[in-house]
Protein backbone atom coordinates (compact mmCIF):
# COMPACT_ATOMS: atom_id res chain seq x y z
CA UNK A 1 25.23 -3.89 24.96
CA UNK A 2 27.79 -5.04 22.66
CA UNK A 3 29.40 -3.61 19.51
CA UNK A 4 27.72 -5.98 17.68
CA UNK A 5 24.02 -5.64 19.75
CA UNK A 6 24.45 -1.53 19.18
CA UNK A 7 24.65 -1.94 15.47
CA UNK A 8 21.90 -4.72 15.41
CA UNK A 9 19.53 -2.18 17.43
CA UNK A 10 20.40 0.48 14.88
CA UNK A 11 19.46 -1.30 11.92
CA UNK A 12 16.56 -2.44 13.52
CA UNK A 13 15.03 1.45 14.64
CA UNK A 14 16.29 2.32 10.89
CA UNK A 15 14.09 -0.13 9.07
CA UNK A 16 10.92 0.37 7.29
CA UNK A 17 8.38 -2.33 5.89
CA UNK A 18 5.95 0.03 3.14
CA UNK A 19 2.84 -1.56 2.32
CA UNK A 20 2.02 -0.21 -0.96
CA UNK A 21 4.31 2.01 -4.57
CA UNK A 22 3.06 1.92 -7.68
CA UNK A 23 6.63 1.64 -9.26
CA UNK A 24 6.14 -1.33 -11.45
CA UNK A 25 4.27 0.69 -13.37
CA UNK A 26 6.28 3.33 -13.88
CA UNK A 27 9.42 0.84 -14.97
CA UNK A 28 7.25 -0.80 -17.21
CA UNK A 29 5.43 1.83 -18.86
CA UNK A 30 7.23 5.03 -17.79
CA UNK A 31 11.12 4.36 -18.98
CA UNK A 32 12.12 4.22 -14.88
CA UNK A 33 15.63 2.55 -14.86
CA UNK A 34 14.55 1.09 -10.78
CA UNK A 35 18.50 -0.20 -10.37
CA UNK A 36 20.42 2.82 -11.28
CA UNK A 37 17.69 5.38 -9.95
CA UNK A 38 17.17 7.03 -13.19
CA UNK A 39 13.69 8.54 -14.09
CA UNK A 40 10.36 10.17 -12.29
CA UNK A 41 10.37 7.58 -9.73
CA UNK A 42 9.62 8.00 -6.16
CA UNK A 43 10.71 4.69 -5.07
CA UNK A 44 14.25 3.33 -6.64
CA UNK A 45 16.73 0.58 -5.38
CA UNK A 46 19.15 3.29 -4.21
CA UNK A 47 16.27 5.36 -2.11
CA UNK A 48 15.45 1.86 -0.61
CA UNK A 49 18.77 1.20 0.29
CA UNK A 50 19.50 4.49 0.93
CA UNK A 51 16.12 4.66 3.41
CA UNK A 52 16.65 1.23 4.95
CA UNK A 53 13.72 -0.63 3.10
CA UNK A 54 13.75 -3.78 4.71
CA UNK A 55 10.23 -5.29 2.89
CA UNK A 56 8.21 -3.02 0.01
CA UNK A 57 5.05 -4.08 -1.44
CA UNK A 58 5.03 -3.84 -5.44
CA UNK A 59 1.27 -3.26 -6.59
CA UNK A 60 0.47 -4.53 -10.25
CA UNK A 61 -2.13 -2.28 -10.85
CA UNK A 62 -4.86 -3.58 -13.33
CA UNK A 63 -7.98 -2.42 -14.42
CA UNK A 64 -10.16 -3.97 -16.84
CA UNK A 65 -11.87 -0.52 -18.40
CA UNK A 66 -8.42 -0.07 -19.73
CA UNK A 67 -6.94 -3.37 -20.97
CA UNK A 68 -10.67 -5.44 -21.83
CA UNK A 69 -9.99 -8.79 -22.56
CA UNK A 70 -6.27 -8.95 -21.73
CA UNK A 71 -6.21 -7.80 -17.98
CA UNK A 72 -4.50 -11.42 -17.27
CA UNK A 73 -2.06 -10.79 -19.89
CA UNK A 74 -1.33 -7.10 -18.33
CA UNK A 75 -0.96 -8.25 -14.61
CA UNK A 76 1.49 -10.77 -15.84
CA UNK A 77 3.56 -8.13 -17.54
CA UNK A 78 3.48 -6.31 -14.27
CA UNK A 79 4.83 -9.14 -12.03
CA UNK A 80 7.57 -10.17 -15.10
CA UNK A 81 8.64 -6.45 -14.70
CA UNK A 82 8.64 -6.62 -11.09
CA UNK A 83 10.73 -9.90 -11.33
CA UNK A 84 12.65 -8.29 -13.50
CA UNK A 85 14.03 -4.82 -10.94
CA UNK A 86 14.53 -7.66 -8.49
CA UNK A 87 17.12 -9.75 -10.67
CA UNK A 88 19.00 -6.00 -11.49
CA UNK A 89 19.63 -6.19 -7.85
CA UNK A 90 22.08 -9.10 -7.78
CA UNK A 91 20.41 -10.68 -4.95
CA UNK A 92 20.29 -7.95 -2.96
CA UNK A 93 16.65 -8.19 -3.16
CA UNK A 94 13.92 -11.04 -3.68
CA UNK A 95 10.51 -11.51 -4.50
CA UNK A 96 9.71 -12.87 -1.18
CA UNK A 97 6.81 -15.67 -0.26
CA UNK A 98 6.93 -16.74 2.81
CA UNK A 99 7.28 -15.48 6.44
CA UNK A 100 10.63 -16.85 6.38
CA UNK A 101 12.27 -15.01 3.23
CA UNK A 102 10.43 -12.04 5.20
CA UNK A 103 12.15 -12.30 8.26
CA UNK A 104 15.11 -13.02 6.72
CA UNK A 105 15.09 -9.38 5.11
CA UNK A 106 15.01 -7.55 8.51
CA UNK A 107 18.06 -9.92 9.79
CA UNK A 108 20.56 -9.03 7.65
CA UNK A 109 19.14 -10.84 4.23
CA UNK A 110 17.99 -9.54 0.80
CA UNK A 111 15.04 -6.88 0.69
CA UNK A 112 11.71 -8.37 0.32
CA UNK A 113 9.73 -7.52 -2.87
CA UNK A 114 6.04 -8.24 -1.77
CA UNK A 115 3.65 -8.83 -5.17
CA UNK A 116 0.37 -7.37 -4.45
CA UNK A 117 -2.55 -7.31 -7.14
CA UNK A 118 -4.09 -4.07 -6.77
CA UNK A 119 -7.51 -5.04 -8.22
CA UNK A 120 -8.48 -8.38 -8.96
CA UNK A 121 -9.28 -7.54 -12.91
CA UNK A 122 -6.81 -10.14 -13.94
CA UNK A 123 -9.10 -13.00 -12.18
CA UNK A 124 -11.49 -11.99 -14.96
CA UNK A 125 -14.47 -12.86 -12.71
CA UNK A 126 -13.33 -15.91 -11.53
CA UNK A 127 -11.81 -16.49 -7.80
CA UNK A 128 -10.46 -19.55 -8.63
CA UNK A 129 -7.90 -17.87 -11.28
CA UNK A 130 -6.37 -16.74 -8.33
CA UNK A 131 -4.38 -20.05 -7.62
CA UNK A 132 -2.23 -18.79 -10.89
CA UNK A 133 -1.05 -15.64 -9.48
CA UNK A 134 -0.32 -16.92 -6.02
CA UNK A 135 1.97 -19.82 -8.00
CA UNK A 136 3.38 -16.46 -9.36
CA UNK A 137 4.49 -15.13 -6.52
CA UNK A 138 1.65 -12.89 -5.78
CA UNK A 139 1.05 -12.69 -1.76
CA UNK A 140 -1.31 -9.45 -1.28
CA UNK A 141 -4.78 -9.28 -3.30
CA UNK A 142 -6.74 -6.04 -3.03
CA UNK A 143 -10.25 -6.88 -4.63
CA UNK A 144 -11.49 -3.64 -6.40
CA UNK A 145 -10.24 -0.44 -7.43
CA UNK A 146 -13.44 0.11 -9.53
CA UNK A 147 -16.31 -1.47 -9.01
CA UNK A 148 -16.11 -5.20 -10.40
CA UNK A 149 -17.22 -8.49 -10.33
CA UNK A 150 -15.45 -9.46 -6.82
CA UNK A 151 -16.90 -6.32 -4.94
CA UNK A 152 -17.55 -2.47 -4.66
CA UNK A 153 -15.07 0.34 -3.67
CA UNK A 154 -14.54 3.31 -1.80
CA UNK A 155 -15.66 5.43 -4.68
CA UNK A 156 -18.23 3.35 -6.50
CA UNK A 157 -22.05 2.40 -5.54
CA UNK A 158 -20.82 1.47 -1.94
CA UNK A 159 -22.05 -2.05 -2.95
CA UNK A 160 -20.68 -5.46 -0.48
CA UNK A 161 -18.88 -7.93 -1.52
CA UNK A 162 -20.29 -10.49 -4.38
CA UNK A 163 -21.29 -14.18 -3.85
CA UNK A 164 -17.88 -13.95 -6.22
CA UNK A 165 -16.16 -11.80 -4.03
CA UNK A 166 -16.62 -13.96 -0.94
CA UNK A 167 -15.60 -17.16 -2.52
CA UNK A 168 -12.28 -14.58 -3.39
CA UNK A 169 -11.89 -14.19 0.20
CA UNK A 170 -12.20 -17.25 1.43
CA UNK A 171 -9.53 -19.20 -1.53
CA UNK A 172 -7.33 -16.12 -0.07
CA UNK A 173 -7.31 -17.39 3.59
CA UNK A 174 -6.70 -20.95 1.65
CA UNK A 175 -4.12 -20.24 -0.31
CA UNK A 176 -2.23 -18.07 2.44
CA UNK A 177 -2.74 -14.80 0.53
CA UNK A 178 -2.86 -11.33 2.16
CA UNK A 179 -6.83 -9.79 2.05
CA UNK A 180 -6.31 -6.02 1.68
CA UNK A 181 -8.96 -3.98 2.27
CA UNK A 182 -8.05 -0.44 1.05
CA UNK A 183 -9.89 0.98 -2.34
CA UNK A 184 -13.47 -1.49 -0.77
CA UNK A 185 -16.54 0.28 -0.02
CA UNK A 186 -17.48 0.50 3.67
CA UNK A 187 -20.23 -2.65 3.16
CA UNK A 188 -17.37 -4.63 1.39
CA UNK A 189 -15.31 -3.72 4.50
CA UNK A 190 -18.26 -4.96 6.82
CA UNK A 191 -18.24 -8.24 4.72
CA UNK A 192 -14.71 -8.99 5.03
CA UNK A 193 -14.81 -8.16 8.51
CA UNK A 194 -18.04 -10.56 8.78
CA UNK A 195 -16.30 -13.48 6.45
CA UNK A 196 -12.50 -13.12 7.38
CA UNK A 197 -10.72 -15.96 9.80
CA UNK A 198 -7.46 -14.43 9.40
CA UNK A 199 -6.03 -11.04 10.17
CA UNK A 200 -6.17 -8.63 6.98
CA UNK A 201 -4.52 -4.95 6.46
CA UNK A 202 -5.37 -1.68 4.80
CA UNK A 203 -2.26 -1.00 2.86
CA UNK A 204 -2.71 2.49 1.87
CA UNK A 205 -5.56 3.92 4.03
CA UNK A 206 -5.71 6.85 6.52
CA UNK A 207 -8.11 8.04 9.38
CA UNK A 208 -11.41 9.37 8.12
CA UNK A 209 -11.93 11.10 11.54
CA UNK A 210 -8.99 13.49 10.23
CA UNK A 211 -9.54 13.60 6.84
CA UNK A 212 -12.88 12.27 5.52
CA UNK A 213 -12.48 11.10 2.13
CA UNK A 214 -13.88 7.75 1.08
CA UNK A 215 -10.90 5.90 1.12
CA UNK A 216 -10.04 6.33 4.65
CA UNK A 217 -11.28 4.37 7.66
CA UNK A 218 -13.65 4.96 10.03
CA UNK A 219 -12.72 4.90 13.99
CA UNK A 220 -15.17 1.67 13.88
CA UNK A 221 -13.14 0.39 10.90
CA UNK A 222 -9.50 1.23 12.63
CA UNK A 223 -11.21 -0.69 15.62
CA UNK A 224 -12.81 -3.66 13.83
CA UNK A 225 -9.13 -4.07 12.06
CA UNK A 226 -6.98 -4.10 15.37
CA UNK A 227 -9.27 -6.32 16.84
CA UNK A 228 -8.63 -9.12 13.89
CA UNK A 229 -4.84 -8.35 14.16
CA UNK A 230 -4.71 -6.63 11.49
CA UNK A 231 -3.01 -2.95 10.19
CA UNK A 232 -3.15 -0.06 8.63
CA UNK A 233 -0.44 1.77 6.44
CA UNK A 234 -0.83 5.63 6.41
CA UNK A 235 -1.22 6.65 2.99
CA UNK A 236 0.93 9.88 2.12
CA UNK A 237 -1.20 11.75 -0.69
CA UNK A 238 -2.54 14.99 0.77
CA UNK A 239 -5.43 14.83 -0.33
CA UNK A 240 -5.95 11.60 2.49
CA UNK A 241 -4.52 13.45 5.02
CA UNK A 242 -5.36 16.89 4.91
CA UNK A 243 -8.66 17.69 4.96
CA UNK A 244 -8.33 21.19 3.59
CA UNK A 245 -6.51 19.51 0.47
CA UNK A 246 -9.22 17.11 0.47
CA UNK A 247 -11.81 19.60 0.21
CA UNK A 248 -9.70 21.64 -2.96
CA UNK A 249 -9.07 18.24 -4.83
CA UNK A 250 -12.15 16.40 -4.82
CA UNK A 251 -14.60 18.14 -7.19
CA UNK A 252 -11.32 18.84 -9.54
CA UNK A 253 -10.57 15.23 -9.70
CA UNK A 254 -14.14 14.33 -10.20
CA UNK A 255 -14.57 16.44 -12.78
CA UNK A 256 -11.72 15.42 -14.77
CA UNK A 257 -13.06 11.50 -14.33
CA UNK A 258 -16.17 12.40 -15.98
CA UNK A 259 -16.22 10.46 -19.45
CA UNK A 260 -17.11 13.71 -21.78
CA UNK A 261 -14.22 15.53 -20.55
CA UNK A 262 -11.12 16.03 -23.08
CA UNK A 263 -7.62 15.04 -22.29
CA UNK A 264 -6.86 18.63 -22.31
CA UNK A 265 -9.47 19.06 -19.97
CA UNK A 266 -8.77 16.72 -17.64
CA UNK A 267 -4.61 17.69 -17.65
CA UNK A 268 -5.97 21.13 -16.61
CA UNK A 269 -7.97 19.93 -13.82
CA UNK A 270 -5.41 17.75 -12.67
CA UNK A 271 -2.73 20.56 -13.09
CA UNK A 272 -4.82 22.75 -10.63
CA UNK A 273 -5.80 20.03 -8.16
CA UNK A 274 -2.49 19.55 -7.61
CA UNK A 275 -1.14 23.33 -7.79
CA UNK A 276 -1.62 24.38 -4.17
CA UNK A 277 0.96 23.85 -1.34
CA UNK A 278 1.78 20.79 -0.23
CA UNK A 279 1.04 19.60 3.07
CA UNK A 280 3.39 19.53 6.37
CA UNK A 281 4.71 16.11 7.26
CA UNK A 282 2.99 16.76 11.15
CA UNK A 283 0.51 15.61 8.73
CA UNK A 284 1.74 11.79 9.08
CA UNK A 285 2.07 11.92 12.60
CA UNK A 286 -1.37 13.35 13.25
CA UNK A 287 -2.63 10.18 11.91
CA UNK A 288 -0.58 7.36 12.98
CA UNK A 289 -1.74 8.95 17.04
CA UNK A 290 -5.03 9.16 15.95
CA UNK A 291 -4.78 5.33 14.61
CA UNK A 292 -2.98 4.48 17.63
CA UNK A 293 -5.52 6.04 19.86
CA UNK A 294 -8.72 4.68 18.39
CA UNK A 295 -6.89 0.92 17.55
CA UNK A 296 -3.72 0.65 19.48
CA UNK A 297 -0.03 0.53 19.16
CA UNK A 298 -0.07 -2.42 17.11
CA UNK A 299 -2.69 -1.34 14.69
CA UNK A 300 -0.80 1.26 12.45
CA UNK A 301 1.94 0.96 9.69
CA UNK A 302 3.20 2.64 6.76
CA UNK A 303 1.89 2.43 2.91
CA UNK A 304 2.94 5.60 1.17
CA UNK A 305 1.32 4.66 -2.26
CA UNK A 306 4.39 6.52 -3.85
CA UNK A 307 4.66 6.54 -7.73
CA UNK A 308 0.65 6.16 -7.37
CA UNK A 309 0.65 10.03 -6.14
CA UNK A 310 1.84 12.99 -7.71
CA UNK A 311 2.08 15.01 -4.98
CA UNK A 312 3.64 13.79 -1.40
CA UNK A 313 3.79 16.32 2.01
CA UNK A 314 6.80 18.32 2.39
CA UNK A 315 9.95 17.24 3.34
CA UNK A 316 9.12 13.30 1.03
CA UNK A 317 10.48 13.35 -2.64
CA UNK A 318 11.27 9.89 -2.39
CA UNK A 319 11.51 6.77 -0.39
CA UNK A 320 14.70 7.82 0.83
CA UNK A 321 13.22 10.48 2.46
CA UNK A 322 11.37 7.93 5.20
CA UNK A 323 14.26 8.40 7.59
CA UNK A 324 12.98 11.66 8.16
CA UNK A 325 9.52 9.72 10.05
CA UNK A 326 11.51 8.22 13.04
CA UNK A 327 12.55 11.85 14.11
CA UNK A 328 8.74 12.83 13.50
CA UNK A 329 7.69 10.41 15.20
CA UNK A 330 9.59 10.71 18.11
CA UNK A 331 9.10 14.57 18.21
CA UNK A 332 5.19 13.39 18.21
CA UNK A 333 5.91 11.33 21.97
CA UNK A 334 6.17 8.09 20.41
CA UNK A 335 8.44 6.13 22.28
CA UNK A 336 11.59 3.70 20.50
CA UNK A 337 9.31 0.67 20.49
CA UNK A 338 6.13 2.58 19.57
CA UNK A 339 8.30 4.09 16.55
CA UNK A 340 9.77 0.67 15.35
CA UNK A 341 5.93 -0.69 15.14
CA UNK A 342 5.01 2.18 12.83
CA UNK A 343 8.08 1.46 10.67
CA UNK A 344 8.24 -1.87 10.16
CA UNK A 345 7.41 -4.47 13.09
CA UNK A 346 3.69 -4.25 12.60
CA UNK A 347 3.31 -4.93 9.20
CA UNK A 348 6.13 -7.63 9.91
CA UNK A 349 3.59 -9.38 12.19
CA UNK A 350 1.06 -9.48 10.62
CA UNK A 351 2.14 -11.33 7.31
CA UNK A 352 4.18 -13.62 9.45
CA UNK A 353 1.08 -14.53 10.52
CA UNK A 354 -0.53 -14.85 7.17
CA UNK A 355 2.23 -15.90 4.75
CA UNK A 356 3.51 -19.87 4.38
């Protein structure tokens, strides 16, 4: 191999494609300075440079309990801030919108910035609004984080998708737009899976077999998804992939969402939820074989939710830290192409085959 090829090949191995941060949120509400890496951020422009972030999804994170009446007005706050980070870059990153501007970011060109709605609040109940955020720039649409008018979630009334909801789906296929499934209920899952001509992903979803909180898939949902092309990105908040932190967590957390309980309250329950140890990052691997196992090679990804988590395993503090997954994975008997998939090719794949 050339001197040229060896460095290409490096790069390559080196890259990562992350499916899911909630860092616009941060920068716009949290005083995060994205360029120069300042602030509580888990993902900054230096970490992704420094990690080899070759495409990131941005979510803009919406939901309608907390902004009634102006959840259009919020989301496009989000994607003006997101816009915004990318310009600080001087081109070395772009809001990207088609396969090609993707591509082009794992050969050498500007990192893609992938717009995702996380929650399709902003539509205020209408599918059609999406043609506004697609025009801009939005390419990923998760339906629900609550409950809404478009379809039920992981930790709702496990109810499917709306009459709403499927219209959503189908303008998504239309309009070239991502259909990401993590945050639905199970029989929202079933309808996409029944409704869906194109492949879809799960941004930010583990295995439920491992760890069994709502938000994970099922070894029939891991299947379903490889079989439509589709992937998975292994969410890194312990409490989705441990089940021992699962089990601590979950009636802390659901006590402090209870609506009679103080802000005091709730910062205390939050505070303990989060005060045991962290999680090993074996953790990560122990998922991505069991994905790979029950769905294939091809099937699995990466979506840390970082900035949306407040706690990450050991040996992640930030996005830089995603280097330390090839060795991981490697030391887990994944081979160089196997690895690669994980990292970035998979996720690569499938929104070349979704994107314009």
């Amino acid at each position: 191999m050339s001197g040229d090829g060896a460095t290409r090949e490096t790069r390559r191995v080196s890259a990562f494609f992350d499916a899911h941060c909630d860092t616009v949120l941060k920068v716009l509400d949290g005083g995060v300075d994205f360029v120069r890496g300042e602030g509580n951020a888990h993902v900054t422009f230096p970490a992704m440079q420094e990690a080899g972030i070759g495409a990131q999804i941005f979510a803009c994170f919406v939901l309608s309990e907390r902004y009634p009446g102006e959840e259009a007005e919020r989301a496009e706050a989000m994607i003006h801030t997101a816009g915004s980070m990318v310009e600080g870059t001087d081109g070395r990153m772009r809001v990207a919108r088609s396969r090609e501007e993707l591509d082009d970011a794992f050969d050498g060109g500007p990192i893609a910035a992938i717009l995702g709605l996380e929650g399709a609040d902003p539509l205020e109940g209408r599918a059609e609004r999406l043609r506004h955020f697609v025009d801009l720039g939005v390419r990923d649409l998760i339906f629900a984080w609550k409950d809404n008018p478009f379809s039920g979630t992981a930790f709702g009334e496990n109810t499917p998708l709306t009459r709403e909801g499927e219209r959503l789906l189908g303008l998504a296929e239309e309009l070239r737009v991502m259909v990401d499934v993590s945050h639905l209920s199970d029989r929202a899952f079933a309808d996409v899976c029944r409704a869906a001509k194109a492949p879809f992903i799960a941004s930010h979803s583990d295995c439920r077999a491992l760890c069994p909180s709502l938000r994970n898939l099922t070894d029939p949902m891991i299947r379903e998804l490889a079989d439509r092309g589709g992937v998975m990105g292994i969410n890194l908040a312990p409490g989705f992939l441990d089940p021992e932190i699962h089990r601590w967590q979950t009636p802390l957390f659901e006590a402090a969402q209870q609506p009679d309980v103080s802000e005091e309250e709730r910062a205390r329950l939050r505070e303990r939820a989060t005060s045991i140890p962290r999680p090993p990052l074996d953790w990560v691997a122990r998922h991505v074989l069991h994905a790979i196992d029950v769905g294939g090679e091809d099937c699995v990804g990466l979506g840390g939710d970082l900035d949306g988590i407040t706690q990450t395993p050991e040996g992640i503090e930030s996005v830089a830290d995603y280097r330390a997954l090839v060795p991981l994975l490697r030391g887990a008997g994944l081979n160089e192409r196997q690895i690669g998939k994980v990292c970035y090719r998979n996720f690569v794949r499938v929104f070349d085959d979704v994107l314009p």
